[in-house]
C-alpha atoms as a PDB file:
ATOM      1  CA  UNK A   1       0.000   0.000   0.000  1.00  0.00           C
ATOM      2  CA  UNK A   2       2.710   2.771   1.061  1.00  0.00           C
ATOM      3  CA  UNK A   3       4.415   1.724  -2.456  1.00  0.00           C
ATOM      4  CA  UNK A   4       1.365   2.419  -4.314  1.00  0.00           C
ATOM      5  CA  UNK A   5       0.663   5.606  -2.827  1.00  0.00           C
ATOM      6  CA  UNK A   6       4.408   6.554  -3.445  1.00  0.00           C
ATOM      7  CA  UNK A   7       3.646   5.866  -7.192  1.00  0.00           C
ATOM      8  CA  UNK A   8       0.651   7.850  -7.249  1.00  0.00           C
ATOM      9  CA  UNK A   9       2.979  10.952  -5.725  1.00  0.00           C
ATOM     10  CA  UNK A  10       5.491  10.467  -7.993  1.00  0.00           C
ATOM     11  CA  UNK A  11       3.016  10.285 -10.719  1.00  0.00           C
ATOM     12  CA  UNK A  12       1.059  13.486  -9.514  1.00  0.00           C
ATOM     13  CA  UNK A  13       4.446  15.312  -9.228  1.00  0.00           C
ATOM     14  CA  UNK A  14       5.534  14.220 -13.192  1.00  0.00           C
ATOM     15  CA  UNK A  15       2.092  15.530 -14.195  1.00  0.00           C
ATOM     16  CA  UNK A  16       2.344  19.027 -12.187  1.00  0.00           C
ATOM     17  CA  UNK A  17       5.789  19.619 -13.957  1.00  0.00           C
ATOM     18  CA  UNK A  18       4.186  18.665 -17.320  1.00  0.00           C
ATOM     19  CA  UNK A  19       1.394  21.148 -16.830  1.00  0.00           C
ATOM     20  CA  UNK A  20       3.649  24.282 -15.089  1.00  0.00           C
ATOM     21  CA  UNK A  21       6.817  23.641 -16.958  1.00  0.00           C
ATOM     22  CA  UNK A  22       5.336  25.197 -20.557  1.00  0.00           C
ATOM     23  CA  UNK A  23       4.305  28.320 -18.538  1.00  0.00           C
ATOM     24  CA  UNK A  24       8.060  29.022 -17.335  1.00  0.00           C
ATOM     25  CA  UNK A  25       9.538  28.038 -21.020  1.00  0.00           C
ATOM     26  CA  UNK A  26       7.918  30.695 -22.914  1.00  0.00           C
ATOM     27  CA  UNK A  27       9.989  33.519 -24.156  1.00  0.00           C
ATOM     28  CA  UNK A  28      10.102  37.591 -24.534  1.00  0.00           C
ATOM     29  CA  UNK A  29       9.272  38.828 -27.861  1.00  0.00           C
ATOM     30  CA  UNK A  30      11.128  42.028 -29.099  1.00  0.00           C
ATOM     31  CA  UNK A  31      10.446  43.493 -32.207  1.00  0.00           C
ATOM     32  CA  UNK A  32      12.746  46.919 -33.414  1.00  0.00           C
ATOM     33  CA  UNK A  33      10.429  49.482 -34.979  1.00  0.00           C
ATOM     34  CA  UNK A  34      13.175  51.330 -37.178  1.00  0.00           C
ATOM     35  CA  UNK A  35      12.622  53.673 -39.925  1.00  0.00           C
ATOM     36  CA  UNK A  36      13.340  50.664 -42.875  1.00  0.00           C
ATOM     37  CA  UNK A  37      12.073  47.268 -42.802  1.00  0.00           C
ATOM     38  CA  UNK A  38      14.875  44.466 -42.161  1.00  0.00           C
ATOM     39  CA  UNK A  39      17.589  47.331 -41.067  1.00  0.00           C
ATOM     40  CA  UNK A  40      19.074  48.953 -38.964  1.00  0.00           C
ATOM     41  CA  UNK A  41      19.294  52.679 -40.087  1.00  0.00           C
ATOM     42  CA  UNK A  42      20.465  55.698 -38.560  1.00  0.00           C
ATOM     43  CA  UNK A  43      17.991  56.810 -36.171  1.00  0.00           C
ATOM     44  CA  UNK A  44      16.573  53.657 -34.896  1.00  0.00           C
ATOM     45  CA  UNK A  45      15.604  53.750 -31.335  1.00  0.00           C
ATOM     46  CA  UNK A  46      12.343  52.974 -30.959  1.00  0.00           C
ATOM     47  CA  UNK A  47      11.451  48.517 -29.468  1.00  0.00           C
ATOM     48  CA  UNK A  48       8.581  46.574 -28.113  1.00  0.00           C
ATOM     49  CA  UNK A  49       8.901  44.199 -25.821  1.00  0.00           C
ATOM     50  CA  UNK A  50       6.090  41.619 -25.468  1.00  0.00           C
ATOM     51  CA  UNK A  51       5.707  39.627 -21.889  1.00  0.00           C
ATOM     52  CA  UNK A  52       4.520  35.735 -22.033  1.00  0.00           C
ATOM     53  CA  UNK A  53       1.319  37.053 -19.754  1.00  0.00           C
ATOM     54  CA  UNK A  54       0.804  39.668 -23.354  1.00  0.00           C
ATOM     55  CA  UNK A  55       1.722  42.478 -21.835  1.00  0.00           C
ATOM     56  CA  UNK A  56       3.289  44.900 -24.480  1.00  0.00           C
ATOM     57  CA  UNK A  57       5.703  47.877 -23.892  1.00  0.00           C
ATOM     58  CA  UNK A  58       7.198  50.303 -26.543  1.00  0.00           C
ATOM     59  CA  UNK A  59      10.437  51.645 -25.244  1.00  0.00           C
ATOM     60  CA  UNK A  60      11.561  55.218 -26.698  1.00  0.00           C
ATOM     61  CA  UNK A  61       8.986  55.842 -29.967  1.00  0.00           C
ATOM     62  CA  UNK A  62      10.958  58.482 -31.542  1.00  0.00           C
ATOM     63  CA  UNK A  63      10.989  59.641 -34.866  1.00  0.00           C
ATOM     64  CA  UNK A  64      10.462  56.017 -36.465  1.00  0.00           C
ATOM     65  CA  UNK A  65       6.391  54.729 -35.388  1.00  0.00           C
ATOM     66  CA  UNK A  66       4.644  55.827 -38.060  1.00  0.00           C
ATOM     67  CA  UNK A  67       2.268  57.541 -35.427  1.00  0.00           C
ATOM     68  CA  UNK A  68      -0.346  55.796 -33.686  1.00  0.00           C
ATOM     69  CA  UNK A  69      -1.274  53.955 -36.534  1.00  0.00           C
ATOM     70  CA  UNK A  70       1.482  52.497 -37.825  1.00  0.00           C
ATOM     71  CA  UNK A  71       0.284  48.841 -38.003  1.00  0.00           C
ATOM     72  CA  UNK A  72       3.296  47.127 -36.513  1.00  0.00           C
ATOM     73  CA  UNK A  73       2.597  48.950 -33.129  1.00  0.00           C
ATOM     74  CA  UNK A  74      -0.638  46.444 -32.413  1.00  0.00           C
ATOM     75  CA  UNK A  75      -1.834  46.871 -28.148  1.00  0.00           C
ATOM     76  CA  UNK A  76       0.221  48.972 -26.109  1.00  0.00           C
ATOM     77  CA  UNK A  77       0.035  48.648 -22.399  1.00  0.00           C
ATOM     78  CA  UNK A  78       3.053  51.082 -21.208  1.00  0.00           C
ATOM     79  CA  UNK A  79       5.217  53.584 -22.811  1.00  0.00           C
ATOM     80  CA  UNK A  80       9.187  53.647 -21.387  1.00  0.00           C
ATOM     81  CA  UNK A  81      10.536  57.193 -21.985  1.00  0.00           C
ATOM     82  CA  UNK A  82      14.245  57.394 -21.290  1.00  0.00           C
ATOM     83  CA  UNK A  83      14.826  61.247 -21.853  1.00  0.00           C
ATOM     84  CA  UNK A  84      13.026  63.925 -23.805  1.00  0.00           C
ATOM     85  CA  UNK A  85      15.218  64.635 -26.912  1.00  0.00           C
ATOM     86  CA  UNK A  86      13.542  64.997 -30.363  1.00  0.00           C
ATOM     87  CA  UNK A  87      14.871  61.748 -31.308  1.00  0.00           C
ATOM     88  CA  UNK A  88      13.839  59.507 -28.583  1.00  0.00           C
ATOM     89  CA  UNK A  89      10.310  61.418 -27.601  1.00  0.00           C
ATOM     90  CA  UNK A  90       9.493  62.233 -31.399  1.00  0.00           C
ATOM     91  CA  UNK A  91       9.379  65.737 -32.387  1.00  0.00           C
ATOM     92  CA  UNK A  92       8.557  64.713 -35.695  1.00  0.00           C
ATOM     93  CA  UNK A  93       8.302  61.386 -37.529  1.00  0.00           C
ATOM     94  CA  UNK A  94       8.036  59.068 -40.631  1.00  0.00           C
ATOM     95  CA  UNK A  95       4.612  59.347 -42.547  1.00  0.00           C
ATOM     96  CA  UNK A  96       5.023  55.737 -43.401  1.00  0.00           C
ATOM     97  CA  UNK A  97       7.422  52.804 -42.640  1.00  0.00           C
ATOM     98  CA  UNK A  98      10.477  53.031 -45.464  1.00  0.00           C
ATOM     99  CA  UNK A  99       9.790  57.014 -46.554  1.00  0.00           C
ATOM    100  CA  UNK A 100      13.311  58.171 -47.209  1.00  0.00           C
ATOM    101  CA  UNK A 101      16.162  56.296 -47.215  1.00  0.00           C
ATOM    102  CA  UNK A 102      18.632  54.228 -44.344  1.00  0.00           C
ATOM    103  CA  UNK A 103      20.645  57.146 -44.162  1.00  0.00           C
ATOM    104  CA  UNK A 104      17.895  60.324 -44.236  1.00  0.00           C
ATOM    105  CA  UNK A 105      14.669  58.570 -43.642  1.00  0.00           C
ATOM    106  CA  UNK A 106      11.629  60.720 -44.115  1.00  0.00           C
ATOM    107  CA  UNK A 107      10.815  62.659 -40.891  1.00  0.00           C
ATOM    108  CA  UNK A 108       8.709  65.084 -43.078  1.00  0.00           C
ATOM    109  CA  UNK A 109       5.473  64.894 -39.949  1.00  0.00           C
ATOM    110  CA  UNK A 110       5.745  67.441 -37.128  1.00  0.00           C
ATOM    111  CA  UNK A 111       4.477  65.963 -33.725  1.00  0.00           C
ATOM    112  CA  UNK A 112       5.544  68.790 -31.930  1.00  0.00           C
ATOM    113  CA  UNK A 113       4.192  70.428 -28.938  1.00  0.00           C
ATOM    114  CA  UNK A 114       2.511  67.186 -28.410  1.00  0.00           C
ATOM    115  CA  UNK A 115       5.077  64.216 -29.187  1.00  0.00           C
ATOM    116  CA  UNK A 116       5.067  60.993 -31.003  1.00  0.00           C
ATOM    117  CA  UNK A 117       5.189  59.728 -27.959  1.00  0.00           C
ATOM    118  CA  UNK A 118       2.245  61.211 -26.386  1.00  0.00           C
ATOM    119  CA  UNK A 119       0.138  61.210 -29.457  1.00  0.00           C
ATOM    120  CA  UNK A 120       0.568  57.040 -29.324  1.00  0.00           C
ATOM    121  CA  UNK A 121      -0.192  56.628 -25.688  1.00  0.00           C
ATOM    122  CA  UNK A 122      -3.360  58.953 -25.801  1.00  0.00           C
ATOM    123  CA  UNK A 123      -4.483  56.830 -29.141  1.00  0.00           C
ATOM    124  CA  UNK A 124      -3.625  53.490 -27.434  1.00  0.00           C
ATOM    125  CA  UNK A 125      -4.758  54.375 -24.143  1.00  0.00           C
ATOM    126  CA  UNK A 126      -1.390  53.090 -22.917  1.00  0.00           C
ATOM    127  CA  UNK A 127       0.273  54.145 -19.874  1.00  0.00           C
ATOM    128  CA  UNK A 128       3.396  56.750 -19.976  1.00  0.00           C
ATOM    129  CA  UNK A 129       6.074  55.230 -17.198  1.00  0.00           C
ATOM    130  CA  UNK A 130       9.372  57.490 -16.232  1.00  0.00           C
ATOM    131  CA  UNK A 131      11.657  58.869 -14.104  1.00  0.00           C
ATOM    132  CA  UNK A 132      13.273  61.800 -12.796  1.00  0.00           C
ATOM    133  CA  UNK A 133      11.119  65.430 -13.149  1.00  0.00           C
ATOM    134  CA  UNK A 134       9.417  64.406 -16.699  1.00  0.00           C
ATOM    135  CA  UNK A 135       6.008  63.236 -15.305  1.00  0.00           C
ATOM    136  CA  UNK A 136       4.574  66.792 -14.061  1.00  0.00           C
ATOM    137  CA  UNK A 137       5.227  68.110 -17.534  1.00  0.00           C
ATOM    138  CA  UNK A 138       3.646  65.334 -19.462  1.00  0.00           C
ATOM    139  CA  UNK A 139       0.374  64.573 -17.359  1.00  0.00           C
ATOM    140  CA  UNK A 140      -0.122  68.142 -17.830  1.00  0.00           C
ATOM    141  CA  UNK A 141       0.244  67.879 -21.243  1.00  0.00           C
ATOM    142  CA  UNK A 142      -2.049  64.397 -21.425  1.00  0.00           C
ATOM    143  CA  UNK A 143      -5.094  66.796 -19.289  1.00  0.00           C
ATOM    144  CA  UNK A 144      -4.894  69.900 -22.192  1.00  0.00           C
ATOM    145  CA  UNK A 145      -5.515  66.913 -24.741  1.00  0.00           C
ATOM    146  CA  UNK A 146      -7.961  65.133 -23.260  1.00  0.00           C
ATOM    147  CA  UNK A 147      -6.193  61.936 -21.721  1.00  0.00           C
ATOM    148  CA  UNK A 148      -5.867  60.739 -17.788  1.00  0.00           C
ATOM    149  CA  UNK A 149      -3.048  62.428 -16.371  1.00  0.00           C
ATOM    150  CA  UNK A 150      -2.915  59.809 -14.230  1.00  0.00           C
ATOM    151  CA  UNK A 151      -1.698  57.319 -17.031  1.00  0.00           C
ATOM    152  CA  UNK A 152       1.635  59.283 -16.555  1.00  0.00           C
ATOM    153  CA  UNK A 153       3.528  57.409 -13.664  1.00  0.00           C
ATOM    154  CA  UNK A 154       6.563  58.415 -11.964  1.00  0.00           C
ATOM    155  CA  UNK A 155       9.130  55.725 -11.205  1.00  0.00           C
ATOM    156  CA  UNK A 156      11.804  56.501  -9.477  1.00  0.00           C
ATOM    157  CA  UNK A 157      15.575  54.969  -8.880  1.00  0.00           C
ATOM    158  CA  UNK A 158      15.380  52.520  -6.037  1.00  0.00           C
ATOM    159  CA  UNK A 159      12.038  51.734  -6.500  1.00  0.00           C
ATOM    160  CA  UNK A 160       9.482  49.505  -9.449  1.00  0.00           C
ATOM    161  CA  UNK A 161       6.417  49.502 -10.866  1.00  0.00           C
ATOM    162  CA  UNK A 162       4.377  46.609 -12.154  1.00  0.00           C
ATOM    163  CA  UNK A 163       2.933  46.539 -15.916  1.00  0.00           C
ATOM    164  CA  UNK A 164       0.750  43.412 -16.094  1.00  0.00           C
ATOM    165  CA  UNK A 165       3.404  40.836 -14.931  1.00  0.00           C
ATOM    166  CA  UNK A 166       6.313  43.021 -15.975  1.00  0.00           C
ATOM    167  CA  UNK A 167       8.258  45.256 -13.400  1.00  0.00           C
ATOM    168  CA  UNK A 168       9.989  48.480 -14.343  1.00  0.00           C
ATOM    169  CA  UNK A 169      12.582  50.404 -12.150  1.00  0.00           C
ATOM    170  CA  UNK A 170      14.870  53.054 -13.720  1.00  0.00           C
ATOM    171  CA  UNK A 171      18.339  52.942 -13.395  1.00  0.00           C
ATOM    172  CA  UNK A 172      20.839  56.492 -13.565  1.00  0.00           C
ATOM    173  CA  UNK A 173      21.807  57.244 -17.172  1.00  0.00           C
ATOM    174  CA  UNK A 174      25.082  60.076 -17.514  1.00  0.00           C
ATOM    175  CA  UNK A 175      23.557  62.200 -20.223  1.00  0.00           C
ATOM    176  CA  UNK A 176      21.552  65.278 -20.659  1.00  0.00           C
ATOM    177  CA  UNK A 177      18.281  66.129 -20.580  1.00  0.00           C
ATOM    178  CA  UNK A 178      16.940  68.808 -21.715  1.00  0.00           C
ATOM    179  CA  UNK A 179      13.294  69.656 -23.143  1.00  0.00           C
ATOM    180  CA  UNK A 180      13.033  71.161 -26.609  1.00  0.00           C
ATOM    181  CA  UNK A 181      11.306  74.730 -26.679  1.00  0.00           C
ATOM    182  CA  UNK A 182       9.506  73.202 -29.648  1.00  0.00           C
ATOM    183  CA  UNK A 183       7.465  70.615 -27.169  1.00  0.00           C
ATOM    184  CA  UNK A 184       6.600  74.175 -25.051  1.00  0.00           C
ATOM    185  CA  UNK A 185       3.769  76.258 -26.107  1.00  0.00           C
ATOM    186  CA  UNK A 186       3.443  80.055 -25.483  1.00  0.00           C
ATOM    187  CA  UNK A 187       5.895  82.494 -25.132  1.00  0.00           C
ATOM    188  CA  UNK A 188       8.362  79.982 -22.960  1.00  0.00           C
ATOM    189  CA  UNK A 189       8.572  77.696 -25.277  1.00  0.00           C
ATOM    190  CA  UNK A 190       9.815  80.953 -28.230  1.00  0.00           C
ATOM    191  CA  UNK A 191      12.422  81.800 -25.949  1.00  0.00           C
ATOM    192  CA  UNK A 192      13.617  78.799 -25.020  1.00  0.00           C
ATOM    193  CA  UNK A 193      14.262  78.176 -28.557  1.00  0.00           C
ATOM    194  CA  UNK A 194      15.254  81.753 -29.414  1.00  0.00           C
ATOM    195  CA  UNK A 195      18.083  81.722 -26.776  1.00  0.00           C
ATOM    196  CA  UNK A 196      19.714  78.076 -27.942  1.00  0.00           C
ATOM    197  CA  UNK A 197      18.261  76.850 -24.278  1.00  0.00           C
ATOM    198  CA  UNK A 198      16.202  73.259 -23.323  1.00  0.00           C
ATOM    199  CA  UNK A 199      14.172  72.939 -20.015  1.00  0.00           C
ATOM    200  CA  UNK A 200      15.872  70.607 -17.599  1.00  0.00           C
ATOM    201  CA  UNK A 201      13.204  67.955 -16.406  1.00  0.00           C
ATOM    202  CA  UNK A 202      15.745  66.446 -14.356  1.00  0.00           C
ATOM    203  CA  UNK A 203      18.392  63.405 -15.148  1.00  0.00           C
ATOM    204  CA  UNK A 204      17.847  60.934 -17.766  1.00  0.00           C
ATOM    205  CA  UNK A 205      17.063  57.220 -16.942  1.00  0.00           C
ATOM    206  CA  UNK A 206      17.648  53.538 -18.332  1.00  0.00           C
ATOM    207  CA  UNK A 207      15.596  50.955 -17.336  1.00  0.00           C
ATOM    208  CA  UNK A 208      15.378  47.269 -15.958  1.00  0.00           C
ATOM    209  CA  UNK A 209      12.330  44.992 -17.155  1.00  0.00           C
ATOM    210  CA  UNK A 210      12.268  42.233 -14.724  1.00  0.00           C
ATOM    211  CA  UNK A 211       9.654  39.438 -17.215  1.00  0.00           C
ATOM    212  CA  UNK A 212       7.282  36.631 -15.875  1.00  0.00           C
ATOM    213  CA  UNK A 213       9.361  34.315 -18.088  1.00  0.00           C
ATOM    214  CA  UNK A 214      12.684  35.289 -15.491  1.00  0.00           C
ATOM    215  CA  UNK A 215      14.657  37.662 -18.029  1.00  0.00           C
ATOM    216  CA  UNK A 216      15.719  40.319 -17.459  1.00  0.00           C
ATOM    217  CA  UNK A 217      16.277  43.023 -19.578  1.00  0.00           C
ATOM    218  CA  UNK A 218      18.556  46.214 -19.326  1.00  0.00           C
ATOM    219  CA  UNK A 219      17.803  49.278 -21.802  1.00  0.00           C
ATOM    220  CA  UNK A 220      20.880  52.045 -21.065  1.00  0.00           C
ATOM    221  CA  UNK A 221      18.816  54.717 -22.884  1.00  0.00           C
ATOM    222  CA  UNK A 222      21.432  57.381 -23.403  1.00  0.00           C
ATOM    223  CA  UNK A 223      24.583  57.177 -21.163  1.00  0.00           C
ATOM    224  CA  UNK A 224      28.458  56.868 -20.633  1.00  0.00           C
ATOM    225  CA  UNK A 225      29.707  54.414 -18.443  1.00  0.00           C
ATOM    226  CA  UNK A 226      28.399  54.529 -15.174  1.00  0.00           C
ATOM    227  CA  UNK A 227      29.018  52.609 -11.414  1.00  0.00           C
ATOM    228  CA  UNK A 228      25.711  51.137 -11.370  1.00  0.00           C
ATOM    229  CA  UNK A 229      25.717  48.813 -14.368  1.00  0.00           C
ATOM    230  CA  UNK A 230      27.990  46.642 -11.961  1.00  0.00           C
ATOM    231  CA  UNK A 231      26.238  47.721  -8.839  1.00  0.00           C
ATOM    232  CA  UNK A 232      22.817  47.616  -9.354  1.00  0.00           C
ATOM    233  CA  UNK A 233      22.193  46.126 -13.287  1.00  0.00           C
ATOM    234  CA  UNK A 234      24.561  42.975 -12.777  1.00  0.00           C
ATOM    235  CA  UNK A 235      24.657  42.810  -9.101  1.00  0.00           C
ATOM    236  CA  UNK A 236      21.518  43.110  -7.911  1.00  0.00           C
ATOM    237  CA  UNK A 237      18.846  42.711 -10.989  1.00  0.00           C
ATOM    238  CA  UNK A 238      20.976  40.318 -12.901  1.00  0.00           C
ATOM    239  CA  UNK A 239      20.225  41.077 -16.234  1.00  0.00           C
ATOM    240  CA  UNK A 240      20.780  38.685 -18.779  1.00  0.00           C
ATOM    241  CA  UNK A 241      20.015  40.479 -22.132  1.00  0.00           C
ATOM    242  CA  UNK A 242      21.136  44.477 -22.636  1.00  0.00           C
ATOM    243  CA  UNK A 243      19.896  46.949 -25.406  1.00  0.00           C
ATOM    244  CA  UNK A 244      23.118  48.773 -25.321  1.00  0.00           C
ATOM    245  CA  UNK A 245      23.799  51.986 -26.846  1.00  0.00           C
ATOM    246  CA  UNK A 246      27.361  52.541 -29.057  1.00  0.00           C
ATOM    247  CA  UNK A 247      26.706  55.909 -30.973  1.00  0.00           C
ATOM    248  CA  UNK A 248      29.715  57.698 -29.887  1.00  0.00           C
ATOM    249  CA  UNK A 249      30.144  61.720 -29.287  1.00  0.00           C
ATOM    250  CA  UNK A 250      26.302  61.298 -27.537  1.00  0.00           C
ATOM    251  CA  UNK A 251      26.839  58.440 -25.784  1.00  0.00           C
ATOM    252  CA  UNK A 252      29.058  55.151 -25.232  1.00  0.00           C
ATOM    253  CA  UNK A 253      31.046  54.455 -28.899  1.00  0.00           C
ATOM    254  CA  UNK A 254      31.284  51.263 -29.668  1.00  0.00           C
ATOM    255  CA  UNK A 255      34.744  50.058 -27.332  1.00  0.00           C
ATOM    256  CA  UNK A 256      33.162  52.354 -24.228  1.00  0.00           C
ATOM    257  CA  UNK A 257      29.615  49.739 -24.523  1.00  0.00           C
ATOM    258  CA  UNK A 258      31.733  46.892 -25.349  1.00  0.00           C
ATOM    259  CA  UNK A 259      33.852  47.484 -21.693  1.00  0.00           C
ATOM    260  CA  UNK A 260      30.317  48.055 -19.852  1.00  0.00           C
ATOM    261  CA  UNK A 261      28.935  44.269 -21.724  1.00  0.00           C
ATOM    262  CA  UNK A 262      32.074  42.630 -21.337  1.00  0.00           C
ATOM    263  CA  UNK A 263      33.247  43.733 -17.639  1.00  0.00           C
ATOM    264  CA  UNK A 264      30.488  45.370 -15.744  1.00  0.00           C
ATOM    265  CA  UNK A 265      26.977  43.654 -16.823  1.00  0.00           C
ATOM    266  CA  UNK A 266      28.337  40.285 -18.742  1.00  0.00           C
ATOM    267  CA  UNK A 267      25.076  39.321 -20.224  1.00  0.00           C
ATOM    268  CA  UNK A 268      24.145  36.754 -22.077  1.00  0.00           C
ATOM    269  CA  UNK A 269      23.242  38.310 -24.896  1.00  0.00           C
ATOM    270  CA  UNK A 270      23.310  42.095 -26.301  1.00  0.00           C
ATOM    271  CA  UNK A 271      21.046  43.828 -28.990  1.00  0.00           C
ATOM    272  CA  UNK A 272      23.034  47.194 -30.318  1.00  0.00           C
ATOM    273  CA  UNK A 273      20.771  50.441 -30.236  1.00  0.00           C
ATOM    274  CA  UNK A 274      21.496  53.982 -30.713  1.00  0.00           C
ATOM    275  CA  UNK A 275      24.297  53.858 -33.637  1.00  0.00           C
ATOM    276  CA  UNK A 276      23.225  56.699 -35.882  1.00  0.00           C
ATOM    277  CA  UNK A 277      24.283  55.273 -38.869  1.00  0.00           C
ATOM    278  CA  UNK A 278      23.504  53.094 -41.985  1.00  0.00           C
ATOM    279  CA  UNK A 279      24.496  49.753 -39.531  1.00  0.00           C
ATOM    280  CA  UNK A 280      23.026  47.178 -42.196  1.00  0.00           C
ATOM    281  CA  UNK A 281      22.370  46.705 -45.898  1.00  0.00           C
ATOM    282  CA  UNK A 282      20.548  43.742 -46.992  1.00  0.00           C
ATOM    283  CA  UNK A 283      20.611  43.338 -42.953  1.00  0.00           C
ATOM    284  CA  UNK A 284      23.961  41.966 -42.867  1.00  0.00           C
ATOM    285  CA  UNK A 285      26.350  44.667 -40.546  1.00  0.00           C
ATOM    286  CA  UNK A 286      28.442  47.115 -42.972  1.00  0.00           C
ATOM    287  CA  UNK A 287      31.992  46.738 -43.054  1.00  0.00           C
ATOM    288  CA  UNK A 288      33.587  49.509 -41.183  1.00  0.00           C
ATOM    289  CA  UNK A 289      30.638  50.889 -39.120  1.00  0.00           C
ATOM    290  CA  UNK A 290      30.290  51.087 -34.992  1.00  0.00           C
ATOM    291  CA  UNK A 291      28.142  48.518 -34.996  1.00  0.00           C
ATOM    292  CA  UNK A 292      31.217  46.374 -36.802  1.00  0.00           C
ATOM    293  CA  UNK A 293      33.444  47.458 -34.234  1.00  0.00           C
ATOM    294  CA  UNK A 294      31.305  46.323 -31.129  1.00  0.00           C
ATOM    295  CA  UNK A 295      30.284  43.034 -32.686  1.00  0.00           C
ATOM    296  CA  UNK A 296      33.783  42.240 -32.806  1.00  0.00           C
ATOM    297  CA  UNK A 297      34.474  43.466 -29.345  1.00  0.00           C
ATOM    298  CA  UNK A 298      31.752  41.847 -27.504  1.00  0.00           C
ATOM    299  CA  UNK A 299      32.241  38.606 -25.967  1.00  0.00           C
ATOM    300  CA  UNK A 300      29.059  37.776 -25.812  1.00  0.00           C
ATOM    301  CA  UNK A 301      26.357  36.983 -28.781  1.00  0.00           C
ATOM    302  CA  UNK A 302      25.082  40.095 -30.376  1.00  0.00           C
ATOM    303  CA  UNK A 303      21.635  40.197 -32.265  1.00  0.00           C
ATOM    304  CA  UNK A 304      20.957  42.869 -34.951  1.00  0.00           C
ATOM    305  CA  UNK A 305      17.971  45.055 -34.358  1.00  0.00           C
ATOM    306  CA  UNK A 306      16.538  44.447 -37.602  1.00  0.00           C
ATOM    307  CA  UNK A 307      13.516  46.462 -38.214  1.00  0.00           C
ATOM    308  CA  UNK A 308      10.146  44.932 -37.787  1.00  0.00           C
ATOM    309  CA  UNK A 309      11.916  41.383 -37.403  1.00  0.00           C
ATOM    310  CA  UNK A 310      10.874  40.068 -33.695  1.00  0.00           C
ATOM    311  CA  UNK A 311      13.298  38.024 -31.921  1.00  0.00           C
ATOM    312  CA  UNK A 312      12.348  36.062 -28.699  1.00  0.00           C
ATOM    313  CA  UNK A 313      14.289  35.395 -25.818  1.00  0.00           C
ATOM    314  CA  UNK A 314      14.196  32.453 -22.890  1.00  0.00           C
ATOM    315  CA  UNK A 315      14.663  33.567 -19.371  1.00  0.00           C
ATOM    316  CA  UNK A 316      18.201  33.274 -19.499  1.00  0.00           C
ATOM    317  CA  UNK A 317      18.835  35.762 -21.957  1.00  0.00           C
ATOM    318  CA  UNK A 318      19.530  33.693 -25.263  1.00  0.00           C
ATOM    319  CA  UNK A 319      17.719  33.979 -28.250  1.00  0.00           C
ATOM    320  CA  UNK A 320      15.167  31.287 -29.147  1.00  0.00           C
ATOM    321  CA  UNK A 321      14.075  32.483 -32.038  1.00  0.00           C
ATOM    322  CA  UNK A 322      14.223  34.914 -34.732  1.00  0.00           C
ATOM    323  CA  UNK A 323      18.115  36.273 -34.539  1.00  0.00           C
END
């Protein structure tokens, strides 16, 4: 009798692992929403980032979402904004995925005072998540057009904030951050851009995206090199996967973000951002570039941010699918 009830336990405990097991294997989608299908072209910020529970943040719009209806956007939950330059907020944008070319894409639509990025999370009803001083200036901005202001939610350093399953804390970027007088109406806003001058809404941020799945994810936004992608990005959070930035002059160049991969964070995998250039053609890397340069420098597997291509990573970090 106690041998057949062992068997049934054993049996229970098999079928439990069946049924739960499936649950922890499935993987983090992230598609790049660049300016040119299959690329990765000079402006290129903008990612979503789609949770196993389907949970669906856009990190950083910028100047290459076609708007609020560019089709690849689909639900939105939460909108990440890192800092509030033009080119990661979206003072002005593409009218349509592939206007332009790699090098100049077509930014021809002005979304200024209001933002890409606030003209997508009013239209998708999403929420707006940051750091530092930015949310008093945008839920004002959300009220005067009609949206919640309480969609805009501060998170602060130290501290998270849950989206569906998936928890956001900002981590200190080096970098400035300064708001455009362009995204200010009245006569503030004419100054401002009269005298050469932003308005500081206080220092920029990266993030960490802690998934159901396990992963987690480290977006730098904008920085240099800084204390606490050992401290707090590797030390405490353990990230596994890193959207790293390697522009150069603005932020990390390519040796700077291959020093942070390969001796402060050591991920498991990286996905380049930020290189404001022509990276790819035919979406193999160009010989020569930044992106060249880190690919060789990392130790660690890099995956191209290939325009509208989604890529899907385990909870360790490595890419299941799609790289």
């Amino acid at each position: 009798m106690q041998r057949l009830t062992l068997g049934f336990a054993v049996l229970a405990a098999t079928a439990l692992s069946v049924t739960v097991q499936p649950a922890f294997a499935q993987n983090v989608k992230i598609t790049p929403l660049g300016s040119h299908d299959g690329e990765f072209c000079r402006l290129d910020r903008a990612m979503v980032f789609e949770d196993p529970d389907g949970t669906r943040i856009l990190y950083d719009a910028g100047r290459t979402v076609a708007g609020a209806e560019d089709p690849r956007l689909g639900a939105i939950d939460a909108i990440l904004v890192s800092h509030v330059h033009g080119d990661h907020l979206g003072d002005r944008r593409i009218p349509a995925v592939n206007a332009g070319d790699c090098g100049s894409p077509d930014f021809s639509v002005s979304t200024t005072p209001n933002s890409n990025t606030v003209d997508i999370m009013i239209a998708k009803n999403a929420k707006l998540i940051m750091g530092s001083e930015m949310p008093g200036f945008f839920a004002n901005k959300v009220k005067a057009l009609g949206g919640d202001p309480n969609s805009v939610q501060l998170v602060r350093f130290g501290a998270s904030r849950k989206v569906g399953g998936v928890a956001v804390t900002t981590v200190p970027a080096v970098h400035s951050n300064g708001l455009g007088g362009a995204f200010i109406e009245g006569e503030l806003g004419e100054h401002l851009s009269a005298a050469g001058l932003t308005a500081y809404v206080g220092p920029p941020t990266g993030y960490v995206l802690s998934f159901t799945s396990g992963l987690v994810v480290y977006l730098s936004g904008d920085t240099g090199v800084t204390a606490e992608q050992e401290t707090v990005v590797r030390r405490q959070y353990g990230a596994q996967l890193v959207v790293m930035n390697i522009g150069d002059t603005f932020t990390t160049g390519p040796t700077e973000a291959a020093f942070v991969i390969n001796d402060l964070i050591k991920p498991a995998s990286v996905i380049p951002s930020h290189a404001n250039e022509v990276a790819t053609a035919g979406g193999n890397v160009v010989a020569g570039t930044k992106t060249e340069t880190f690919a060789n420098a990392v130790k660690v597997p890099l995956h191209l941010p290939l325009s509208g291509r989604t890529m899907e990573f385990d909870g360790k970090g490595k890419c299941a699918a799609g790289c």
